[in-house]
PDB file of N, CA and C in Angstrom:
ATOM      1  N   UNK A   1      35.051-174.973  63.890  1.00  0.00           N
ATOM      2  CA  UNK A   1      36.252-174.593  63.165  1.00  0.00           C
ATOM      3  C   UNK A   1      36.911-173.390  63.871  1.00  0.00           C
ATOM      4  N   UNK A   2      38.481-173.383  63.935  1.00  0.00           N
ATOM      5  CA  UNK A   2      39.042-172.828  64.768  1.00  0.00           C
ATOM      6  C   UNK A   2      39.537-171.379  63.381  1.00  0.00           C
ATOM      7  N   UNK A   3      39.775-169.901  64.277  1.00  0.00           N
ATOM      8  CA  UNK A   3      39.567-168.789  63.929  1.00  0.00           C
ATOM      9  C   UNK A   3      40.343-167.984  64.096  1.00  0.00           C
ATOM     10  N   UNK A   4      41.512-166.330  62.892  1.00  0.00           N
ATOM     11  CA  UNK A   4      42.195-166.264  63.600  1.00  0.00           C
ATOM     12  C   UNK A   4      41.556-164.841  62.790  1.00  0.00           C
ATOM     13  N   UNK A   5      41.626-163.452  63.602  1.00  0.00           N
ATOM     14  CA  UNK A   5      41.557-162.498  63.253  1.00  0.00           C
ATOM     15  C   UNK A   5      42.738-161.292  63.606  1.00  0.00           C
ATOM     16  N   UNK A   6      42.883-160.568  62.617  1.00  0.00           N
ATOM     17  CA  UNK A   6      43.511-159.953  63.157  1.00  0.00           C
ATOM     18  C   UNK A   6      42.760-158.250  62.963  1.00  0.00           C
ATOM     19  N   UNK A   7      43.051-157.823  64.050  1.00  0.00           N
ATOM     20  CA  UNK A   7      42.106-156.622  64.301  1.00  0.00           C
ATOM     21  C   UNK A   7      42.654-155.330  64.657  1.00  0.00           C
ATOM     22  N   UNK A   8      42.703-154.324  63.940  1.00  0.00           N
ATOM     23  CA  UNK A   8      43.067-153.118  64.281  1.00  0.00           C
ATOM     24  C   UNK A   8      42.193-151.870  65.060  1.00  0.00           C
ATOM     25  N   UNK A   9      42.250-151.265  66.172  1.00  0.00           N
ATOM     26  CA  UNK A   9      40.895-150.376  66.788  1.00  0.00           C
ATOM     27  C   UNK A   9      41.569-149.033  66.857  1.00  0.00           C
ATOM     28  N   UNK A  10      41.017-148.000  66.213  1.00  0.00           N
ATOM     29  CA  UNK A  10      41.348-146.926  67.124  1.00  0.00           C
ATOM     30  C   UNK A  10      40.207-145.817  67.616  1.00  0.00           C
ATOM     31  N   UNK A  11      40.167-145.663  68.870  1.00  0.00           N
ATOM     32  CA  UNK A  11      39.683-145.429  70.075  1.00  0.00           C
ATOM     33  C   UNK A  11      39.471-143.842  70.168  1.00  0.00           C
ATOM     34  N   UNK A  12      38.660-143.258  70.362  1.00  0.00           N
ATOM     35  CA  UNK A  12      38.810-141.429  71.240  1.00  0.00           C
ATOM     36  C   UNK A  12      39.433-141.213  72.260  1.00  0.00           C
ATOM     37  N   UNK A  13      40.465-140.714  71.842  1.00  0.00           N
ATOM     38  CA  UNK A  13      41.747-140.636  73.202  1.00  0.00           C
ATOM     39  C   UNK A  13      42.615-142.140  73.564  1.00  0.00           C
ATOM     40  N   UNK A  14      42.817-142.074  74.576  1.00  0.00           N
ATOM     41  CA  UNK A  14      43.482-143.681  74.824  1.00  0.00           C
ATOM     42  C   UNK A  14      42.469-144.244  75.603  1.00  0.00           C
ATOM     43  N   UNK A  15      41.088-143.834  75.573  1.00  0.00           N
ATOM     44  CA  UNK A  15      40.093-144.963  76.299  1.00  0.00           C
ATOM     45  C   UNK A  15      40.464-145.662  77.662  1.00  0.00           C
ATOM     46  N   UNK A  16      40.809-145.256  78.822  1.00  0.00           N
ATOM     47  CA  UNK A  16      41.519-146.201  79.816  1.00  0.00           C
ATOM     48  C   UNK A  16      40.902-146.895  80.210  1.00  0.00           C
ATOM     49  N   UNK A  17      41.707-148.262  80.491  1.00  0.00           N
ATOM     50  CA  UNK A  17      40.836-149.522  81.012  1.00  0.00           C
ATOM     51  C   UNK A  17      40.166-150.573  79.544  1.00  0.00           C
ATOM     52  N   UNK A  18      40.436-149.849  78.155  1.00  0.00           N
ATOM     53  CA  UNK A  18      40.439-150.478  76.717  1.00  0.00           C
ATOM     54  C   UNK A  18      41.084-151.898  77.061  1.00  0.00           C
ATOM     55  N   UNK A  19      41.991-152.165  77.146  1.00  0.00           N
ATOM     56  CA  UNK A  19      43.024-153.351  77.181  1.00  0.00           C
ATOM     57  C   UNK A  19      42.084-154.250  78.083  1.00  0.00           C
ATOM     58  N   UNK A  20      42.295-154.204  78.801  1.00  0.00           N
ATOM     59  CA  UNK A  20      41.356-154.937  80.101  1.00  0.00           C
ATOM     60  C   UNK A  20      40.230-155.100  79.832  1.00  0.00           C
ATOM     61  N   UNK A  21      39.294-154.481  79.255  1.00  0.00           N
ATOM     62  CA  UNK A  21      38.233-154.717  78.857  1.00  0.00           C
ATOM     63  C   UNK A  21      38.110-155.738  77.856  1.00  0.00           C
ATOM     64  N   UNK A  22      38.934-155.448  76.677  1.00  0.00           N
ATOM     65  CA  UNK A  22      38.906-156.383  75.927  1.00  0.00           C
ATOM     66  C   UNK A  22      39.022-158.141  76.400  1.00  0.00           C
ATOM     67  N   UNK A  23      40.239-157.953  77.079  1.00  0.00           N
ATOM     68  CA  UNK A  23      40.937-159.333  77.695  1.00  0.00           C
ATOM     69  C   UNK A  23      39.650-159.645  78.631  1.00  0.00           C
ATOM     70  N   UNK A  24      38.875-159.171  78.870  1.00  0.00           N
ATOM     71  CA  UNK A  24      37.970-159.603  79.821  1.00  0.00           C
ATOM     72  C   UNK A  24      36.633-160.540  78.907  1.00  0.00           C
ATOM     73  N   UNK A  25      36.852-159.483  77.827  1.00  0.00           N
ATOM     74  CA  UNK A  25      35.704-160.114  76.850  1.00  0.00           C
ATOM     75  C   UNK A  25      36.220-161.381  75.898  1.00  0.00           C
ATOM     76  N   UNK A  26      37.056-161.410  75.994  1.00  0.00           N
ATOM     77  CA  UNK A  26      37.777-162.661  75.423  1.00  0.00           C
ATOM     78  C   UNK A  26      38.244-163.254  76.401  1.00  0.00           C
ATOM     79  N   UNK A  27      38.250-163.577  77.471  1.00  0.00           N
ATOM     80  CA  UNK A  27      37.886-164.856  78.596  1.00  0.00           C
ATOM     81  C   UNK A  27      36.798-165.465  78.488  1.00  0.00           C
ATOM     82  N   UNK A  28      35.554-164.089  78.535  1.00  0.00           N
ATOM     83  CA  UNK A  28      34.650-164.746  78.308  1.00  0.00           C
ATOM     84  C   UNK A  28      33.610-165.724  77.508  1.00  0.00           C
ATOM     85  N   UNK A  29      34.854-165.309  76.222  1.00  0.00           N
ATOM     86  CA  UNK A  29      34.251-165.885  75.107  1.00  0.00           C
ATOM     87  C   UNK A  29      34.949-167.023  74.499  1.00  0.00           C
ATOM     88  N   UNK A  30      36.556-167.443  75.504  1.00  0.00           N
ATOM     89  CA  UNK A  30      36.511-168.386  74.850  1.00  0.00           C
ATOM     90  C   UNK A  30      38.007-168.231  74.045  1.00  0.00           C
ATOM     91  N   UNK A  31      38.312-166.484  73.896  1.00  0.00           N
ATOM     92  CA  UNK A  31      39.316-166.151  72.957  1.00  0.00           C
ATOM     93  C   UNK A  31      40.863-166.201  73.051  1.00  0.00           C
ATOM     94  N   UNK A  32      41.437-166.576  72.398  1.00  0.00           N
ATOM     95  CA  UNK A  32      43.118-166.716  72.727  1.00  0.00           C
ATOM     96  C   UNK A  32      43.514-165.977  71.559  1.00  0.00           C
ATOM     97  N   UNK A  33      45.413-165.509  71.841  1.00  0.00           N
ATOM     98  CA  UNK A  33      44.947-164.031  71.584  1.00  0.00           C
ATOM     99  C   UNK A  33      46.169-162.868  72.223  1.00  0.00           C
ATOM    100  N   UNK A  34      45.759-161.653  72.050  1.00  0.00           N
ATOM    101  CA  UNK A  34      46.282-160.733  72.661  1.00  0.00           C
ATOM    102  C   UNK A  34      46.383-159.233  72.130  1.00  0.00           C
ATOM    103  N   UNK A  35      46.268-158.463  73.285  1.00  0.00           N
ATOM    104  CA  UNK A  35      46.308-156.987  72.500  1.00  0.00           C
ATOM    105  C   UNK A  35      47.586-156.466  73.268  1.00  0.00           C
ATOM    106  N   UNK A  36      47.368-155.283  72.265  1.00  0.00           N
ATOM    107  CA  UNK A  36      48.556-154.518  72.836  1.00  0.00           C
ATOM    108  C   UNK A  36      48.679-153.160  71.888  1.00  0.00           C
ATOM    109  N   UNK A  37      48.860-151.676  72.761  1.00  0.00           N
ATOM    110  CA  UNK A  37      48.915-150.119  71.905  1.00  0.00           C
ATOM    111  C   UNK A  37      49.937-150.448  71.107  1.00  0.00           C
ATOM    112  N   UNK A  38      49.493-149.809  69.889  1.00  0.00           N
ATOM    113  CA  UNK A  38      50.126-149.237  68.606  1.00  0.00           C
ATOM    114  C   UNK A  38      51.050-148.085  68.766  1.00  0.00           C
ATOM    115  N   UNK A  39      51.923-147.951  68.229  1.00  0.00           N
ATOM    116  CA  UNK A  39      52.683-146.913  68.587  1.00  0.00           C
ATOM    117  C   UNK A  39      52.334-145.509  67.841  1.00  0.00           C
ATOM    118  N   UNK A  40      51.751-145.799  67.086  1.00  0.00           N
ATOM    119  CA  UNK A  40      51.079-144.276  66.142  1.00  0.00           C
ATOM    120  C   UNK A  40      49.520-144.017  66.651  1.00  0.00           C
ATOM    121  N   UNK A  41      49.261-145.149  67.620  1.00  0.00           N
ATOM    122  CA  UNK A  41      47.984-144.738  68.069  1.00  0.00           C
ATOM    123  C   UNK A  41      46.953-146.097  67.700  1.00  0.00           C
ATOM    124  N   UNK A  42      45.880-146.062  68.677  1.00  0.00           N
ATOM    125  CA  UNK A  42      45.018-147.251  68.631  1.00  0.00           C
ATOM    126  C   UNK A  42      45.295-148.575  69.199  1.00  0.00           C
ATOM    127  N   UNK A  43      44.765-149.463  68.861  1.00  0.00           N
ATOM    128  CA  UNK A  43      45.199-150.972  69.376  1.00  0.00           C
ATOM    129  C   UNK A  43      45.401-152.211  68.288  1.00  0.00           C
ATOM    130  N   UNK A  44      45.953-153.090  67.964  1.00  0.00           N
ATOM    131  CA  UNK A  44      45.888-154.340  67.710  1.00  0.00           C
ATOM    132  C   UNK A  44      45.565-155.356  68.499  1.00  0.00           C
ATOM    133  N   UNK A  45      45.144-156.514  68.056  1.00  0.00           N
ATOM    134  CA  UNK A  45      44.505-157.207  68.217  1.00  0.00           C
ATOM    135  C   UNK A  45      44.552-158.398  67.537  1.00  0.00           C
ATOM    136  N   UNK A  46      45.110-159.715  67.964  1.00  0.00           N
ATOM    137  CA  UNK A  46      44.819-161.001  67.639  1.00  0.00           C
ATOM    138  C   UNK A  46      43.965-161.634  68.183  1.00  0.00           C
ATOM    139  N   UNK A  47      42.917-162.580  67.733  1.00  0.00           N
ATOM    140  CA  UNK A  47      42.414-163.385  68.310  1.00  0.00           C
ATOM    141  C   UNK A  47      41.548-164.444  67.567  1.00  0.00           C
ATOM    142  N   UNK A  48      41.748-165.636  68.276  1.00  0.00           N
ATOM    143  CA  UNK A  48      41.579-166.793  67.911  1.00  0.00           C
ATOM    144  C   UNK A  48      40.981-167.704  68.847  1.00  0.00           C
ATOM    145  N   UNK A  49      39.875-169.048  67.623  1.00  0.00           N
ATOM    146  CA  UNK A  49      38.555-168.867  68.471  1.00  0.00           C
ATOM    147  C   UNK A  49      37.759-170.224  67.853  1.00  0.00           C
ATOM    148  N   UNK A  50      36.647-170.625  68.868  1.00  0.00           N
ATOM    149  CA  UNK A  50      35.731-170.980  67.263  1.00  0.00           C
ATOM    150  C   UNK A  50      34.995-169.920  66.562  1.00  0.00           C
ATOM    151  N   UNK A  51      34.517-170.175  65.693  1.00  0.00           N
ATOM    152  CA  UNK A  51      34.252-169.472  64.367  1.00  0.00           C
ATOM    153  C   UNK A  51      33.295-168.425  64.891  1.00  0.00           C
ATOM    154  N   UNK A  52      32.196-168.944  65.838  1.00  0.00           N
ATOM    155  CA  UNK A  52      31.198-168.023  66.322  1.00  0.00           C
ATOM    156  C   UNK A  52      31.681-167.020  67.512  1.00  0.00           C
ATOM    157  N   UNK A  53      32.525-167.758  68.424  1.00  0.00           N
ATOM    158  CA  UNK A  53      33.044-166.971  69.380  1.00  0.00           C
ATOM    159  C   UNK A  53      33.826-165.724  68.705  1.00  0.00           C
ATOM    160  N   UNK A  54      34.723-165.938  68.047  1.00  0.00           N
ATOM    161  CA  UNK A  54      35.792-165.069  67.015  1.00  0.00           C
ATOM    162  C   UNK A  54      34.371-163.452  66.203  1.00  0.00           C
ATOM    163  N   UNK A  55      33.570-164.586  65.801  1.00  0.00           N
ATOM    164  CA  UNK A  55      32.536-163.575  65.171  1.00  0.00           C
ATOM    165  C   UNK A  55      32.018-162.489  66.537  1.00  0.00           C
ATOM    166  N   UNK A  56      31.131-162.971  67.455  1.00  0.00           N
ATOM    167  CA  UNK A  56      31.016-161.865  68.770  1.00  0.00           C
ATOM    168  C   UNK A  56      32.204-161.295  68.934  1.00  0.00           C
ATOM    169  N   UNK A  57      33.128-162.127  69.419  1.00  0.00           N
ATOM    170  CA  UNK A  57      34.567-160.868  69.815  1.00  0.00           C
ATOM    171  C   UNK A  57      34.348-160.054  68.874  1.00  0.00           C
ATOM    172  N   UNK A  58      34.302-159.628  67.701  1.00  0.00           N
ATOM    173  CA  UNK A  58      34.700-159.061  66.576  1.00  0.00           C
ATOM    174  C   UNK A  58      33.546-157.680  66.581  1.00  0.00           C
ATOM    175  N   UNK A  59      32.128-158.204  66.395  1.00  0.00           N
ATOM    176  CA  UNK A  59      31.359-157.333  66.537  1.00  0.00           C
ATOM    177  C   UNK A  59      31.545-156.476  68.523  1.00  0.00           C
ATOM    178  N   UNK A  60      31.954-157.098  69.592  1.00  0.00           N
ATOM    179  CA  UNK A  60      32.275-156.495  70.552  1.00  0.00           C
ATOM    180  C   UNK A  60      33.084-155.254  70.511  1.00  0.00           C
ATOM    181  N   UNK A  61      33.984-155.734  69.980  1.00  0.00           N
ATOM    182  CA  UNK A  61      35.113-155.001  69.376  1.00  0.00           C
ATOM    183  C   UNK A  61      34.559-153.626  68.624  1.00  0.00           C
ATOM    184  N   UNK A  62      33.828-153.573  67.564  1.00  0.00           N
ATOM    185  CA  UNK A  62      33.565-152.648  66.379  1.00  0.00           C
ATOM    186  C   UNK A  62      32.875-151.715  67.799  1.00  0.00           C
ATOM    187  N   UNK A  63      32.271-152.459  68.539  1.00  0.00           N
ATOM    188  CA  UNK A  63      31.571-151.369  69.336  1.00  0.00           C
ATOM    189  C   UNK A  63      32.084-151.002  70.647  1.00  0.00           C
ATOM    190  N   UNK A  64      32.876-151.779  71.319  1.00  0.00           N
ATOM    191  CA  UNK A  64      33.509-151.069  72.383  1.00  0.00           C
ATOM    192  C   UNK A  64      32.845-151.296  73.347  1.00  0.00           C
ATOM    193  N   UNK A  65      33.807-151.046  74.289  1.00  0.00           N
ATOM    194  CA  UNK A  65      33.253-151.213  76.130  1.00  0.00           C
ATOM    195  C   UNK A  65      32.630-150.037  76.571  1.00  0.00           C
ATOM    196  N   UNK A  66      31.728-150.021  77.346  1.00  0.00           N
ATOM    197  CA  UNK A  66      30.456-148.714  78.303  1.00  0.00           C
ATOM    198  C   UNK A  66      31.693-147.867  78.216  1.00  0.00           C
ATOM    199  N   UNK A  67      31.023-146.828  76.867  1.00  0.00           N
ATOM    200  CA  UNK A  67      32.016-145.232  77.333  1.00  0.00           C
ATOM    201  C   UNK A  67      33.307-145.050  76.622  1.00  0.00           C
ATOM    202  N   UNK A  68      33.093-145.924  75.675  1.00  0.00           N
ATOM    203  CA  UNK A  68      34.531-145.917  74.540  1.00  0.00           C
ATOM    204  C   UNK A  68      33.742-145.943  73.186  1.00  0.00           C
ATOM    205  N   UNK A  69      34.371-145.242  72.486  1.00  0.00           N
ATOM    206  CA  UNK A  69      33.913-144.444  70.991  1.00  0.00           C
ATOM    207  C   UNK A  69      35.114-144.907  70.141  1.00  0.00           C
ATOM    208  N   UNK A  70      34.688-146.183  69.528  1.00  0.00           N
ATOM    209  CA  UNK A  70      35.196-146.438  68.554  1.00  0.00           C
ATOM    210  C   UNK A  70      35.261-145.822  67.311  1.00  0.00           C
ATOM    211  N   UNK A  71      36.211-145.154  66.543  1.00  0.00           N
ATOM    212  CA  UNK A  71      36.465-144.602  65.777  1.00  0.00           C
ATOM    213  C   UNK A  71      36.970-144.928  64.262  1.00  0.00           C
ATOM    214  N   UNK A  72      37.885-146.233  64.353  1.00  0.00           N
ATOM    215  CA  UNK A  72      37.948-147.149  63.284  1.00  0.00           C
ATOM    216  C   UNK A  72      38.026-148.308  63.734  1.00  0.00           C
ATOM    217  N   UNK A  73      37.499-149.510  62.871  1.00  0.00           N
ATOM    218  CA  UNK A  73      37.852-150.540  63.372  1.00  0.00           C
ATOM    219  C   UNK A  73      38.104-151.046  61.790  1.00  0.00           C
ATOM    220  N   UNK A  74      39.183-152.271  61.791  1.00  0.00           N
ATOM    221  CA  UNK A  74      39.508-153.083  60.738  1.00  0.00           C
ATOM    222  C   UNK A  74      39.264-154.496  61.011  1.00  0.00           C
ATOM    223  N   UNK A  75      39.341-155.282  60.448  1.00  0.00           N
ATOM    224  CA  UNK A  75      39.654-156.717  60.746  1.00  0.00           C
ATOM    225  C   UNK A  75      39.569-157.395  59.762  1.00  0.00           C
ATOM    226  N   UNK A  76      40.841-158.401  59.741  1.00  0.00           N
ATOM    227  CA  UNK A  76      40.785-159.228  58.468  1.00  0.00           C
ATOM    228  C   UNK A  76      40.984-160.520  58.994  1.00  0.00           C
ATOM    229  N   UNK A  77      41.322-162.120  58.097  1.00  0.00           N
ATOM    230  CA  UNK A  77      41.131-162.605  58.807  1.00  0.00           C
ATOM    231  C   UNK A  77      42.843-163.607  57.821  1.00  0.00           C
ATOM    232  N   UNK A  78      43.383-164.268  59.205  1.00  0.00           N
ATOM    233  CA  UNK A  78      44.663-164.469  59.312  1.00  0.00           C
ATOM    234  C   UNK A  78      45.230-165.666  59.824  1.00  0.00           C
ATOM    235  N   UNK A  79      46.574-166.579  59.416  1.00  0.00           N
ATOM    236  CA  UNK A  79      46.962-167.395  59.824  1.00  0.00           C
ATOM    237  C   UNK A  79      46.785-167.804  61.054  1.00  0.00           C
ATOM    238  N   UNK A  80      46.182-169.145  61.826  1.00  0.00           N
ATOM    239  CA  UNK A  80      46.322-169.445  63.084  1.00  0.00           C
ATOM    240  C   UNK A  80      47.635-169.772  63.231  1.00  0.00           C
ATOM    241  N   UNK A  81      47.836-168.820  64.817  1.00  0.00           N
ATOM    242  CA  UNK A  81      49.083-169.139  65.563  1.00  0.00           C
ATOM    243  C   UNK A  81      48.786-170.487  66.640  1.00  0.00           C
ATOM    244  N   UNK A  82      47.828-170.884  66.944  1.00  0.00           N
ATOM    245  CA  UNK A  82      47.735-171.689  68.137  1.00  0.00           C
ATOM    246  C   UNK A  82      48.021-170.876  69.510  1.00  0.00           C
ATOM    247  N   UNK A  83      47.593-169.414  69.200  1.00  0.00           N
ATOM    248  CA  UNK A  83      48.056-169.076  70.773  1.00  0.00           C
ATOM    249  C   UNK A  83      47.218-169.701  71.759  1.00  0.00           C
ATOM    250  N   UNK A  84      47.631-169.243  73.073  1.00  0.00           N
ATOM    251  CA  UNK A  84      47.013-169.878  74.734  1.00  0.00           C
ATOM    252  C   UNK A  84      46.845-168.775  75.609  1.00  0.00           C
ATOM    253  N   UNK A  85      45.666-168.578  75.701  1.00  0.00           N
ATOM    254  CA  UNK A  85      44.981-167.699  76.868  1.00  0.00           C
ATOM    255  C   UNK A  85      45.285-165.548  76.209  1.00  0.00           C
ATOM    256  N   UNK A  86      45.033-165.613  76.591  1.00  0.00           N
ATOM    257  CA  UNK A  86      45.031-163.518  75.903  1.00  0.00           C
ATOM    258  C   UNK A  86      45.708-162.841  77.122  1.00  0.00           C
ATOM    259  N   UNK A  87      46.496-162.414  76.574  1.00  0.00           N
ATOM    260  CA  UNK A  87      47.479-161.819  77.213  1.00  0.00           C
ATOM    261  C   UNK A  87      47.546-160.007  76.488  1.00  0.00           C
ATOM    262  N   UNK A  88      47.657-159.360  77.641  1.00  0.00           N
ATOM    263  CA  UNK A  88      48.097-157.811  76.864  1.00  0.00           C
ATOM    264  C   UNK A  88      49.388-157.499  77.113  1.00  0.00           C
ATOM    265  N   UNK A  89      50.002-157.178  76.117  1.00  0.00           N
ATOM    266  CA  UNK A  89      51.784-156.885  75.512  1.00  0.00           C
ATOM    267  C   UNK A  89      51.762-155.256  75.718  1.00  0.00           C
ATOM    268  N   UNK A  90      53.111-154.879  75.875  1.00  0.00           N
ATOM    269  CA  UNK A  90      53.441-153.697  75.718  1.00  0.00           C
ATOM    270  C   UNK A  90      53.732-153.393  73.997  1.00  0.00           C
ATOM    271  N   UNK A  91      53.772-152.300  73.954  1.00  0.00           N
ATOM    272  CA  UNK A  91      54.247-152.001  72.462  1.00  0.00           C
ATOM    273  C   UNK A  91      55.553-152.828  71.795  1.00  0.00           C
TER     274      UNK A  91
END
């Protein structure tokens, strides 16, 4: 069953290399999708999946890439768009 989350992160500092990391971990898993900075700070996050893949992204997420200090994380769970491949957006 196909999966759509939507995910809010915010990070210690702007974390560089956050974006990329993510998109890297959602190649690997399978995830379609996309992030992109918040303008008051942190990241959003769509992504969509099967059910188990969507679940790892998610816990990946709460914890972050080697050397990033996740600070809040949200996630709820949300209409599928049918997106294709994860892409990172500007604000």
């Amino acid at each position: 069953m196909i999966k759509h989350l939507n995910i809010t992160i915010h990070t210690e500092n702007s974390t560089p290399g956050y974006r990329f990391a993510v998109m890297e971990k959602a190649y690997k898993l399978g995830i379609s999708g996309y992030i992109r900075r918040k303008k008051s700070g942190g990241f959003y996050i769509e992504a969509e999946g099967e059910d188990e893949n969507v679940e790892l992204f998610s816990v990946w997420c709460k914890k972050g890439p080697l050397g990033c200090t996740v600070l809040k994380f949200q996630a709820e769970e949300g209409q599928l768009k049918n997106h294709t491949g994860f892409d990172i957006k500007n604000s």
